[in-house]
N, C-alpha and C. Protein backbone atom coordinates (compact mmCIF):
# COMPACT_ATOMS: atom_id res chain seq x y z
N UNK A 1 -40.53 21.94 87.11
CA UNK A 1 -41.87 22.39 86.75
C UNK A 1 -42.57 22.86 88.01
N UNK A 2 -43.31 24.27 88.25
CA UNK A 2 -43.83 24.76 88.96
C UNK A 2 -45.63 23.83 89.10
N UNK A 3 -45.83 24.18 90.37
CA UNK A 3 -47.34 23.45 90.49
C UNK A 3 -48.03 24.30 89.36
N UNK A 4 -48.37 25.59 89.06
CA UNK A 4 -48.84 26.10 88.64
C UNK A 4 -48.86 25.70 87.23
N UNK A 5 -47.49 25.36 86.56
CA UNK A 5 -47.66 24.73 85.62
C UNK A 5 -47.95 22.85 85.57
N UNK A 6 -47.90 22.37 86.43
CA UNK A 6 -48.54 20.94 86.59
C UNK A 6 -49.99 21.12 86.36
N UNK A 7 -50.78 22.45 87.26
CA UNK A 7 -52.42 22.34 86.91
C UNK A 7 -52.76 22.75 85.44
N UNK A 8 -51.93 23.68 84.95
CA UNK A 8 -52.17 23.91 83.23
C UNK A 8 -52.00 22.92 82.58
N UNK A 9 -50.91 21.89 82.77
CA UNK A 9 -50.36 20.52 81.78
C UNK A 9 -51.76 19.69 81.95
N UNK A 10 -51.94 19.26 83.38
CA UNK A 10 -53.20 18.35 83.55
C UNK A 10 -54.49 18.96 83.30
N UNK A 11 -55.19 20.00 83.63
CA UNK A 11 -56.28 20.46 82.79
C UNK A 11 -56.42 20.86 81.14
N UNK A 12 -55.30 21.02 81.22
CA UNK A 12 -55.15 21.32 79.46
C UNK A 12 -55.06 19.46 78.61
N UNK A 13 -54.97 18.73 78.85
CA UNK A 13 -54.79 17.49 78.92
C UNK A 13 -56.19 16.92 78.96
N UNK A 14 -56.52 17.63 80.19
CA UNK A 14 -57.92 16.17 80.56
C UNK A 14 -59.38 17.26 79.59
N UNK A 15 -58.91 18.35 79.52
CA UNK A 15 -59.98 19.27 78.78
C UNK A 15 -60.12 20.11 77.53
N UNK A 16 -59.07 20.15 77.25
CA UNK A 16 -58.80 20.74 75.81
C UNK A 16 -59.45 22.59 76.02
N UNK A 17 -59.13 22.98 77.29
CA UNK A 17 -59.98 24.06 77.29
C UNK A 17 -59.62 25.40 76.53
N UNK A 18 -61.26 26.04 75.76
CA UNK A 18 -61.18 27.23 75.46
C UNK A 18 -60.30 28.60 75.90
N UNK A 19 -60.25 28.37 77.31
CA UNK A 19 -59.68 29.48 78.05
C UNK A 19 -58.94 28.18 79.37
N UNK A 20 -58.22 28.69 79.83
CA UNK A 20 -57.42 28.38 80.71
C UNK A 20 -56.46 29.46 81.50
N UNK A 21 -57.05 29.98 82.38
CA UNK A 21 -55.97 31.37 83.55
C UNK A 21 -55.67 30.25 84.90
N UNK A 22 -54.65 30.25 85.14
CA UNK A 22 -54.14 29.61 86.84
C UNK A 22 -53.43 30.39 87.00
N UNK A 23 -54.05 31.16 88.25
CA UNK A 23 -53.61 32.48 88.86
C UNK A 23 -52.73 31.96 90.59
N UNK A 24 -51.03 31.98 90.97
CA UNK A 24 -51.20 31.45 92.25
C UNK A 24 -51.04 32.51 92.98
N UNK A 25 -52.34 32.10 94.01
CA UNK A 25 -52.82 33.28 94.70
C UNK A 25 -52.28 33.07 96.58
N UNK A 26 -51.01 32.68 96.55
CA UNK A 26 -50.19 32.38 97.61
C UNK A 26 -49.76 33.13 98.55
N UNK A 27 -49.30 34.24 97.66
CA UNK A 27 -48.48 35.51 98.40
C UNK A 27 -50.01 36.11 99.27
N UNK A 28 -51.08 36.00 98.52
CA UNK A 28 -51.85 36.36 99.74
C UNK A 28 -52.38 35.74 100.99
N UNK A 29 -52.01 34.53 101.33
CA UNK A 29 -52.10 33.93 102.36
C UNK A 29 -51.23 33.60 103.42
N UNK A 30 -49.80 34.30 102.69
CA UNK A 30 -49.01 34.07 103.62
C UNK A 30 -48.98 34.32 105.41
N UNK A 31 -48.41 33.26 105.68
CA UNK A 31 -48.42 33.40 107.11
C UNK A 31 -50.13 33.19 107.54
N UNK A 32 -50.99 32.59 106.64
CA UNK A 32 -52.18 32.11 107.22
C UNK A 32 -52.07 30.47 107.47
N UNK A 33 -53.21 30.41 107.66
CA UNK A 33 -53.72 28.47 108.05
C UNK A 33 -53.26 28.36 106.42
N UNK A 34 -52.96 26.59 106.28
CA UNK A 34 -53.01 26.81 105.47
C UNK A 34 -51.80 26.81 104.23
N UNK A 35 -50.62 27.97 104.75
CA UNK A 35 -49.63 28.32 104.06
C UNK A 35 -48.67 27.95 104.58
N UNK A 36 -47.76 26.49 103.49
CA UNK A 36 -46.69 25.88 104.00
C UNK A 36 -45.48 26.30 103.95
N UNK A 37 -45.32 28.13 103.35
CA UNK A 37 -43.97 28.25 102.71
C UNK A 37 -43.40 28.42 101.35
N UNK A 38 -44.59 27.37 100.97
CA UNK A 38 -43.88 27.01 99.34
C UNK A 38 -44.35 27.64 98.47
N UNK A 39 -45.37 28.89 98.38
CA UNK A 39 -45.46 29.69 97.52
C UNK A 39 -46.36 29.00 96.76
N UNK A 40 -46.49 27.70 96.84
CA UNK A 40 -47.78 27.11 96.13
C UNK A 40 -48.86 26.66 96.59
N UNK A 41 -49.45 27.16 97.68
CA UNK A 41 -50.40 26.65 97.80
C UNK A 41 -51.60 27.20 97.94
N UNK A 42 -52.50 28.06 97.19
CA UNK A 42 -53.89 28.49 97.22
C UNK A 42 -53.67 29.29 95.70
N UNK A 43 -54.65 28.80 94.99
CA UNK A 43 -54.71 29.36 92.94
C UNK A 43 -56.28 29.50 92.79
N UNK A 44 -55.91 30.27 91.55
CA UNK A 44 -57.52 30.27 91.47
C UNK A 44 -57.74 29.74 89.92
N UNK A 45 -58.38 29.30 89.37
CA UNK A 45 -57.97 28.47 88.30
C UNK A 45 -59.60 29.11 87.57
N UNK A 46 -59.61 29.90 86.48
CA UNK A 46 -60.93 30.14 85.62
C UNK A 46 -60.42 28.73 84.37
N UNK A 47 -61.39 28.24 83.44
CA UNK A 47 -61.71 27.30 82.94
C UNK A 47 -63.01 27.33 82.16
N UNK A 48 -63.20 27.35 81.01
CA UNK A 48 -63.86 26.93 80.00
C UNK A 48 -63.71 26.05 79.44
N UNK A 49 -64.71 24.93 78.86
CA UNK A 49 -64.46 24.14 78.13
C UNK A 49 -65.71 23.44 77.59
N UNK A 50 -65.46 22.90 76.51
CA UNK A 50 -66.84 22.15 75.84
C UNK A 50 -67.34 21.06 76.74
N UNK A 51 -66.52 20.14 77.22
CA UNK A 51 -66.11 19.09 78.07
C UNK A 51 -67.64 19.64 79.59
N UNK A 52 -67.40 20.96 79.80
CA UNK A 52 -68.36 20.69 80.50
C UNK A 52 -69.59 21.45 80.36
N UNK A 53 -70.07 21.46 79.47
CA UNK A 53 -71.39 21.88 78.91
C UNK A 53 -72.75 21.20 79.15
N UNK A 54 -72.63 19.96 79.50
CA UNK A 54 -73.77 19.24 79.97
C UNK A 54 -73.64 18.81 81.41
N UNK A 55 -72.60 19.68 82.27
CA UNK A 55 -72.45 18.76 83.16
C UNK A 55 -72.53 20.12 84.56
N UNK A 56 -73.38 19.46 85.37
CA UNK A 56 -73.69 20.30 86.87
C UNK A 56 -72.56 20.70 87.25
N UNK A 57 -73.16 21.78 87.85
CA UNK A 57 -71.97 22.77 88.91
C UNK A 57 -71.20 21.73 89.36
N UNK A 58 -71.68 20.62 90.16
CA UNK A 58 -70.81 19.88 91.16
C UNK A 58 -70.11 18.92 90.10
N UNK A 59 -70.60 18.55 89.30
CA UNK A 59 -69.71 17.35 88.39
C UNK A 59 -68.32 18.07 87.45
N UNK A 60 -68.55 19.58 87.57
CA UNK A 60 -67.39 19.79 86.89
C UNK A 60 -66.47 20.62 87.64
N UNK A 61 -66.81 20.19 89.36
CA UNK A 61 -65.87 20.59 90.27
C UNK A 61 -64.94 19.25 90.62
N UNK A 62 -65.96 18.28 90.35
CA UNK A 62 -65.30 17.03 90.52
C UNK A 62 -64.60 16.34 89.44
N UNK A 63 -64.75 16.89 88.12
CA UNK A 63 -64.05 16.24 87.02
C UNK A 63 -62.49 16.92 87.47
N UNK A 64 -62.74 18.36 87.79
CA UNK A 64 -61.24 19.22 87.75
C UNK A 64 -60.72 18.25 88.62
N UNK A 65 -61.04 18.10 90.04
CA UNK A 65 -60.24 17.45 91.16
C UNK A 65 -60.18 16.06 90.34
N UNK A 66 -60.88 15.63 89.54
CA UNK A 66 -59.96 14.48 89.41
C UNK A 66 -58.79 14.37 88.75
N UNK A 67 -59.28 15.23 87.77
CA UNK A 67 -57.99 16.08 86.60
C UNK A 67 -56.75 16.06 87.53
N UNK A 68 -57.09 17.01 88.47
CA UNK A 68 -55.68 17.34 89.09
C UNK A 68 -54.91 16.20 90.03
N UNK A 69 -55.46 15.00 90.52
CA UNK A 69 -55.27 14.21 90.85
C UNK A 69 -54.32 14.18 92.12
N UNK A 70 -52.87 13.62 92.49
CA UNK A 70 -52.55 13.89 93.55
C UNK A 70 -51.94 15.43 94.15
N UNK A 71 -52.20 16.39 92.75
CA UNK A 71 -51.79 17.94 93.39
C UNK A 71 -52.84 18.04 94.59
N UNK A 72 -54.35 17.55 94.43
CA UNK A 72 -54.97 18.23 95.16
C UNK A 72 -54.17 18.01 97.07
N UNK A 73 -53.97 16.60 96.93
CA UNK A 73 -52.93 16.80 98.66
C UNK A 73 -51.99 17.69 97.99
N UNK A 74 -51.16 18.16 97.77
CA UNK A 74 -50.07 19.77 97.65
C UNK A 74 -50.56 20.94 97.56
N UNK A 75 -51.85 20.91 97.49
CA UNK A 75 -52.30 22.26 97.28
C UNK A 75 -53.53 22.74 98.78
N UNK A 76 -53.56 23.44 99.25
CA UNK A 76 -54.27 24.04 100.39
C UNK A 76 -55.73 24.22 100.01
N UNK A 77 -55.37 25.15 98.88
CA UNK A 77 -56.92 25.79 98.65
C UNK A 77 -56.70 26.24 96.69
N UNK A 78 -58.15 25.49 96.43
CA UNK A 78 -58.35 25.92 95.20
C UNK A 78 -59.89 26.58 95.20
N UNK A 79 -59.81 27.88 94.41
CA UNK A 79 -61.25 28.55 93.61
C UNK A 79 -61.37 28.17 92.84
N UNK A 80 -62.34 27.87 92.09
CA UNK A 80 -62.36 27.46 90.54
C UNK A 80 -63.60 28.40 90.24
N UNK A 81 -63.14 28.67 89.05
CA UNK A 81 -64.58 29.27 88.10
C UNK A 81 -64.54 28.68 86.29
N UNK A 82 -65.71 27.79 86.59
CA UNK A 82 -65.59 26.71 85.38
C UNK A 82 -66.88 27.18 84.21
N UNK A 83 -66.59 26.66 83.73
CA UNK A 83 -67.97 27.04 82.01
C UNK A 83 -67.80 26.55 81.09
């Protein structure tokens, strides 16, 4: 199983979301800070869901990271765009 599909299994899981895109956006960092090689590390993850409709910018940056749990050490850099 690719990381990319570990963040779809676990957000799709912890959110039941409307929309779900995890884009890995790796190949463009290559050879930056940052980039270990492995082709997985910097995504950009868009996200809808009912789940966060009452909940602040920052609380549903922090629900995802919890969602994603120990990917976030494997992963460099995440964007998120949540709703």
């Amino acid at each position: 199983m690719t990381v990319k599909d570990e963040i779809e299994d676990r957000l799709t899981a912890a959110f039941r979301p409307a929309v779900l895109e995890v884009v890995n956006e790796s190949h463009l960092h290559a050879g930056h800070a940052g980039d270990d090689g492995s082709g997985a590390s910097h995504f950009h993850i868009t996200i809808r869901a009912e789940a966060f409709r009452d909940m602040s910018r920052l609380a549903r940056h922090r629900a995802v990271q919890q969602a994603l749990g120990d990917l976030n050490q494997r992963i460099h850099a995440i964007a998120m765009d949540i709703g």
